[in-house]
N, C-alpha and C. Protein backbone atom coordinates (compact mmCIF):
# COMPACT_ATOMS: atom_id res chain seq x y z
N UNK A 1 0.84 -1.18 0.00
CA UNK A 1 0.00 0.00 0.00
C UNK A 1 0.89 1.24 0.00
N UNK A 2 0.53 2.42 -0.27
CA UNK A 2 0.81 3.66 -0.77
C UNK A 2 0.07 4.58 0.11
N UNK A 3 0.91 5.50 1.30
CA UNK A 3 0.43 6.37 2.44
C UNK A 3 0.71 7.59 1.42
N UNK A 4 0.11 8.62 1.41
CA UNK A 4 -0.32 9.78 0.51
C UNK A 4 -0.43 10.89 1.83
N UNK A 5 0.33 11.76 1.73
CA UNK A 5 0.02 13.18 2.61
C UNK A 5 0.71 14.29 2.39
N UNK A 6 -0.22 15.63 2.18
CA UNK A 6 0.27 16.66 1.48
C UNK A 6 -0.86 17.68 3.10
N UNK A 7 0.44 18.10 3.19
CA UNK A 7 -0.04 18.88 4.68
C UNK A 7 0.17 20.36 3.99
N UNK A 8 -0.58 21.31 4.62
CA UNK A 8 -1.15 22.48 3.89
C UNK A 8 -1.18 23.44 4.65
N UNK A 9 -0.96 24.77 4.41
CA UNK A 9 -1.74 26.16 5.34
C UNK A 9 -2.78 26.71 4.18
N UNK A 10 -3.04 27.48 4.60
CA UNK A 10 -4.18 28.40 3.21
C UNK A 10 -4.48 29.86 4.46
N UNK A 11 -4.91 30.62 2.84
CA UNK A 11 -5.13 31.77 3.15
C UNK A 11 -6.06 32.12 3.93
N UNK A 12 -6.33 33.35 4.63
CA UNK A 12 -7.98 34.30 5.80
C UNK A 12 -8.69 33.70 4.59
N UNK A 13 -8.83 33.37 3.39
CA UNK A 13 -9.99 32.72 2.46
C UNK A 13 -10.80 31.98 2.65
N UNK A 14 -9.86 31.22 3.10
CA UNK A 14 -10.39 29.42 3.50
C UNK A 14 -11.51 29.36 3.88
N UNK A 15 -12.80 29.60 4.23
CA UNK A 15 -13.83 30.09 4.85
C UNK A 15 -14.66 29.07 4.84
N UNK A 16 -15.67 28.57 5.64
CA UNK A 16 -16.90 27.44 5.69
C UNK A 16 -17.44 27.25 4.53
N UNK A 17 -17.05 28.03 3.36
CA UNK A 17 -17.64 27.60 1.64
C UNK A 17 -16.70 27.00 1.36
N UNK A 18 -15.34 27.56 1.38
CA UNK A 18 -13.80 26.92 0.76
C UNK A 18 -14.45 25.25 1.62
N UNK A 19 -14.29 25.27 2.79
CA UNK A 19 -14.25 23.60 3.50
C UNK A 19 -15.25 22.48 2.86
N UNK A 20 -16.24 23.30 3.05
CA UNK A 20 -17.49 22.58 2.12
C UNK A 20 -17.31 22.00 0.60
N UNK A 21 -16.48 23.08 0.00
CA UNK A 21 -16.20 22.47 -1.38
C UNK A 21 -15.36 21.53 -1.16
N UNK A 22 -14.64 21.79 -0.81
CA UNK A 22 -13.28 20.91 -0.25
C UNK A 22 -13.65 19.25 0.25
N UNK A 23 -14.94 18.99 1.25
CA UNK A 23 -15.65 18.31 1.48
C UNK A 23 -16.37 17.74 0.29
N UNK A 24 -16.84 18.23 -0.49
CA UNK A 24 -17.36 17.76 -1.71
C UNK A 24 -16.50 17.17 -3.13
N UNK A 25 -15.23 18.00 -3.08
CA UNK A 25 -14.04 17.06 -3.94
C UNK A 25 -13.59 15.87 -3.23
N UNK A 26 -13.54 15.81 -1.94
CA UNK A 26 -13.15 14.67 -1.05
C UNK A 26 -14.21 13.41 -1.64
N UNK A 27 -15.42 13.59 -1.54
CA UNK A 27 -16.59 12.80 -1.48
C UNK A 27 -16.03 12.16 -2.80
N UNK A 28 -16.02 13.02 -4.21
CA UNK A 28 -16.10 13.17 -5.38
C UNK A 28 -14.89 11.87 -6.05
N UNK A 29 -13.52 12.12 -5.08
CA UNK A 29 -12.41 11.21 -5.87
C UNK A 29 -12.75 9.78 -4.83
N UNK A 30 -13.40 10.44 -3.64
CA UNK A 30 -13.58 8.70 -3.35
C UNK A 30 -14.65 7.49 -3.95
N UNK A 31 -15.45 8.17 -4.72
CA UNK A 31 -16.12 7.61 -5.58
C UNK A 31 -15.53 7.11 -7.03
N UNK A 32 -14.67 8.16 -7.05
CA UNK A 32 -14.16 8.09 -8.77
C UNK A 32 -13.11 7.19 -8.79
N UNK A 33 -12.29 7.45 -7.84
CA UNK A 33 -10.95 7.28 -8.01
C UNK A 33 -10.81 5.55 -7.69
N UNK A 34 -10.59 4.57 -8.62
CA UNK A 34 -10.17 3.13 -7.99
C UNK A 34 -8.93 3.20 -6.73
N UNK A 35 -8.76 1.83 -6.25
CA UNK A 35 -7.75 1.68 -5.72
C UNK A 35 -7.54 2.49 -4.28
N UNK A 36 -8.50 3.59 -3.78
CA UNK A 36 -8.15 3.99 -2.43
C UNK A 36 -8.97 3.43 -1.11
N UNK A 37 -8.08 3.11 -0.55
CA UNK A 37 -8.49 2.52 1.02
C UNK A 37 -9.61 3.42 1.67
N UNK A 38 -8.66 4.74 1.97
CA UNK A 38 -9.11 5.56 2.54
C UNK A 38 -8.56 7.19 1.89
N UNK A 39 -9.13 8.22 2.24
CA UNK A 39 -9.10 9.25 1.48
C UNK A 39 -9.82 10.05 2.39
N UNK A 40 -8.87 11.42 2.92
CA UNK A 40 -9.72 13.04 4.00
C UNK A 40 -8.87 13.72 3.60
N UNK A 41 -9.61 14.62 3.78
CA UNK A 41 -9.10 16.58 4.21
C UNK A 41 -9.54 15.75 5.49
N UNK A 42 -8.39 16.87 5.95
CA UNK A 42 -8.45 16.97 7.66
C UNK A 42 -7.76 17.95 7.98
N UNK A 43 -8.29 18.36 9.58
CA UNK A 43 -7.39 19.28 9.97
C UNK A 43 -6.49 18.83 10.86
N UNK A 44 -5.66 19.17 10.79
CA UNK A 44 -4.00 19.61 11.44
C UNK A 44 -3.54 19.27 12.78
N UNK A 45 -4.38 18.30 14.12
CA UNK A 45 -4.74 18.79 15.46
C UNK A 45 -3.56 18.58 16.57
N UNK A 46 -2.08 18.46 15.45
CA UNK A 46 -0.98 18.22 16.07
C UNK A 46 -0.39 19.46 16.94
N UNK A 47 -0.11 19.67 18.08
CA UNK A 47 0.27 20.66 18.36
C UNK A 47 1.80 21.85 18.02
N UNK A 48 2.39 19.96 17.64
CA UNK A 48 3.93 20.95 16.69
C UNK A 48 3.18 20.74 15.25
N UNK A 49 2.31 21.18 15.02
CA UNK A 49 2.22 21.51 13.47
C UNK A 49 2.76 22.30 12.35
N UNK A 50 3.55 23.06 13.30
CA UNK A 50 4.20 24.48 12.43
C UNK A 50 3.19 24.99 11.78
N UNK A 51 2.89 25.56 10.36
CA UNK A 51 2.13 26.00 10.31
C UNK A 51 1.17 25.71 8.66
N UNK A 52 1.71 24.13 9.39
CA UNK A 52 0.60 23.08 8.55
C UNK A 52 -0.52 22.89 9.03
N UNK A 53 -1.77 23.25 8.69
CA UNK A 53 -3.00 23.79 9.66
C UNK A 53 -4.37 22.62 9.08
N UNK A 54 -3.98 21.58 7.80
CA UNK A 54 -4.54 20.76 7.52
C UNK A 54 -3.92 19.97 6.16
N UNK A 55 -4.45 18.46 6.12
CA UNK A 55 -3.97 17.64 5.11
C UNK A 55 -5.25 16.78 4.78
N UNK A 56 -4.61 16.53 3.59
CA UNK A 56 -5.07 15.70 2.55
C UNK A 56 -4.27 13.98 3.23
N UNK A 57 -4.91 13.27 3.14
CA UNK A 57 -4.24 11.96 4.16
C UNK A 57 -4.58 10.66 3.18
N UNK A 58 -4.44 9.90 2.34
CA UNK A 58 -5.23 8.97 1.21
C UNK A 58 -3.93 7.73 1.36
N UNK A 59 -4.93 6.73 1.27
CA UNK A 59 -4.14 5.20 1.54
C UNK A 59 -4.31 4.60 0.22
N UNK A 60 -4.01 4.30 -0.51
CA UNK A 60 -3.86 3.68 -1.85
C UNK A 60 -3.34 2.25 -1.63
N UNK A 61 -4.29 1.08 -2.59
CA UNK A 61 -3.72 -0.34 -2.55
C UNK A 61 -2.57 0.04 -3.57
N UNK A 62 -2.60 0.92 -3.99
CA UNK A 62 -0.89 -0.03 -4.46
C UNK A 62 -0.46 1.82 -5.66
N UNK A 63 1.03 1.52 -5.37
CA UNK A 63 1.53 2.90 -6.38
C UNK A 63 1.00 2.68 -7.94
N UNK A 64 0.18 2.37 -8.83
CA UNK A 64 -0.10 2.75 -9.64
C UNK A 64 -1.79 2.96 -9.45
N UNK A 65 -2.55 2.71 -8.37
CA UNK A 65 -3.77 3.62 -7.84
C UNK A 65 -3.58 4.76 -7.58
N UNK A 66 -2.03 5.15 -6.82
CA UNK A 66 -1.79 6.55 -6.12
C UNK A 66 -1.79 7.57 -7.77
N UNK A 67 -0.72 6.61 -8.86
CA UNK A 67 -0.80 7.39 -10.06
C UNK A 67 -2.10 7.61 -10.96
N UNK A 68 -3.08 6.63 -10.93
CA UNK A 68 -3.81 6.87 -11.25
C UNK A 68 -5.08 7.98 -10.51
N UNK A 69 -4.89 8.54 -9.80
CA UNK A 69 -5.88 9.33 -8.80
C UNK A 69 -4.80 10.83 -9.27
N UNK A 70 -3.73 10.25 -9.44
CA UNK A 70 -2.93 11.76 -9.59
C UNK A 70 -3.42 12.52 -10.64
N UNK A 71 -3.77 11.82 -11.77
CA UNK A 71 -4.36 12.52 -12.92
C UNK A 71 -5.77 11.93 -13.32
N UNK A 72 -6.33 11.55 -12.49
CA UNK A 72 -7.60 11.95 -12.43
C UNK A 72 -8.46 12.64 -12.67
N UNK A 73 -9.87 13.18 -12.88
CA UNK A 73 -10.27 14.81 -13.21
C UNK A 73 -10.61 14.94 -12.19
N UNK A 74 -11.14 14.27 -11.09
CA UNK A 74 -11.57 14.78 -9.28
C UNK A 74 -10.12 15.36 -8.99
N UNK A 75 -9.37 14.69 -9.09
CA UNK A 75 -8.22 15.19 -8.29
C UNK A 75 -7.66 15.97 -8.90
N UNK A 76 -7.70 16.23 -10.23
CA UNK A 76 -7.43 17.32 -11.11
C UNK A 76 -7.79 18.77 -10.57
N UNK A 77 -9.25 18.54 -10.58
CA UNK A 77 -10.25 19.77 -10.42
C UNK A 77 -9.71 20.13 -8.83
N UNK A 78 -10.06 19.32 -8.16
CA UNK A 78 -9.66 19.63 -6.93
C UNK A 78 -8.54 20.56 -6.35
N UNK A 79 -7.52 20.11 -7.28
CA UNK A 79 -6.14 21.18 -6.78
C UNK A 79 -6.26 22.14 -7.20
N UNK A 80 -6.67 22.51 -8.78
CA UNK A 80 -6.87 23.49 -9.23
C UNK A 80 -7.98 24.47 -8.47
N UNK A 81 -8.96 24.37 -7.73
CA UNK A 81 -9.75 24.95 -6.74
C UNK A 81 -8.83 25.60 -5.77
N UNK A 82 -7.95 24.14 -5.00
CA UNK A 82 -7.78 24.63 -4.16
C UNK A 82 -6.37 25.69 -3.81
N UNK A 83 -5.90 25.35 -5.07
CA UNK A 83 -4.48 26.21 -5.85
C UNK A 83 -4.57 27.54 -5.17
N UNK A 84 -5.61 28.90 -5.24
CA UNK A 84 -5.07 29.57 -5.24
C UNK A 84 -5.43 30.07 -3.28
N UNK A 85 -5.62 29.29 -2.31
CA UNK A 85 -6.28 29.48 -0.85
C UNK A 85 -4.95 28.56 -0.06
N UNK A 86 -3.98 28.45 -0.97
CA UNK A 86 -2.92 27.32 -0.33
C UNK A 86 -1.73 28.36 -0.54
N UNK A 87 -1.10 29.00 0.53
CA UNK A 87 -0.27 29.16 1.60
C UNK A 87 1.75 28.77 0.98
N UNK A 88 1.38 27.17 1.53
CA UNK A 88 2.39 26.58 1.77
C UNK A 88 2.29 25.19 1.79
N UNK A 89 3.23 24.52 1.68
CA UNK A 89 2.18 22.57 0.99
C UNK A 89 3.73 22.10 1.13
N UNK A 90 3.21 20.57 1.89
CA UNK A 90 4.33 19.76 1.62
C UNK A 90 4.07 18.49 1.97
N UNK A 91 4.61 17.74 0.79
CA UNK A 91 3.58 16.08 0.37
C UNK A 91 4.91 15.33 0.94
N UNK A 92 4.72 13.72 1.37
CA UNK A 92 5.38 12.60 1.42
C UNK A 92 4.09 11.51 1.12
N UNK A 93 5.16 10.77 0.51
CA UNK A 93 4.92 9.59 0.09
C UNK A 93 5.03 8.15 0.30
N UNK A 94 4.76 7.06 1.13
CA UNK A 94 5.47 6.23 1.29
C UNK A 94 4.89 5.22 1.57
N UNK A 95 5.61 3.94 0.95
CA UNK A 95 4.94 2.57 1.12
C UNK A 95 4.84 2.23 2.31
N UNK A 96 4.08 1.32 2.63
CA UNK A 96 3.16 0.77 3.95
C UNK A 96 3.33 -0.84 3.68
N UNK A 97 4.26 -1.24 4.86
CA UNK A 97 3.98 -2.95 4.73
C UNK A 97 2.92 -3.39 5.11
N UNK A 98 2.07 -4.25 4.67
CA UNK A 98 0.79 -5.19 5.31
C UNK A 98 1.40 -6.38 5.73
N UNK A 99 2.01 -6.11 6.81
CA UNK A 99 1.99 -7.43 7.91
C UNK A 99 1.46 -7.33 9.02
């Protein structure tokens, strides 16, 4: 499996419409997208967060689900939304043993 996380700040924008949409692209690639376990926006509730204030968190069966969701049109559309309310961003990637 394939751990997916792109931790985020965003702009005074971000507002209960921004989350809601945000909530609704979430809904959108977990329907579309094959291959994911699990898939959130979430917020941030680490206290050393610096000033990563929420992430994107998605479990993928396997690295060519993770590629296929990458170019996706949910996940397409999605960044492009959320492109211009994002701050500062920083993704890791990394396989997950199932034992």
């Amino acid at each position: 499996m394939l751990q997916h996380v792109v931790m985020m700040s965003y702009t005074d924008a971000a507002d209960d419409s921004f989350m809601a949409k945000i909530a609704s692209y979430t809904d959108r690639v977990r329907r579309e997208c094959a291959g994911i376990v699990n898939y959130a926006h979430c917020p941030n509730v680490a206290d050393r967060r610096q000033q990563y204030t929420h992430a994107v968190v998605g479990t993928f069966e396997s690295h060519a689900a993770h590629e296929a969701y990458q170019v996706s049109p949910a996940h397409q559309e999605m960044k492009a939304y959320m492109a211009a309310f994002i701050v500062d961003l920083v993704a890791c990637d990394t396989l997950i043993d199932q034992d």
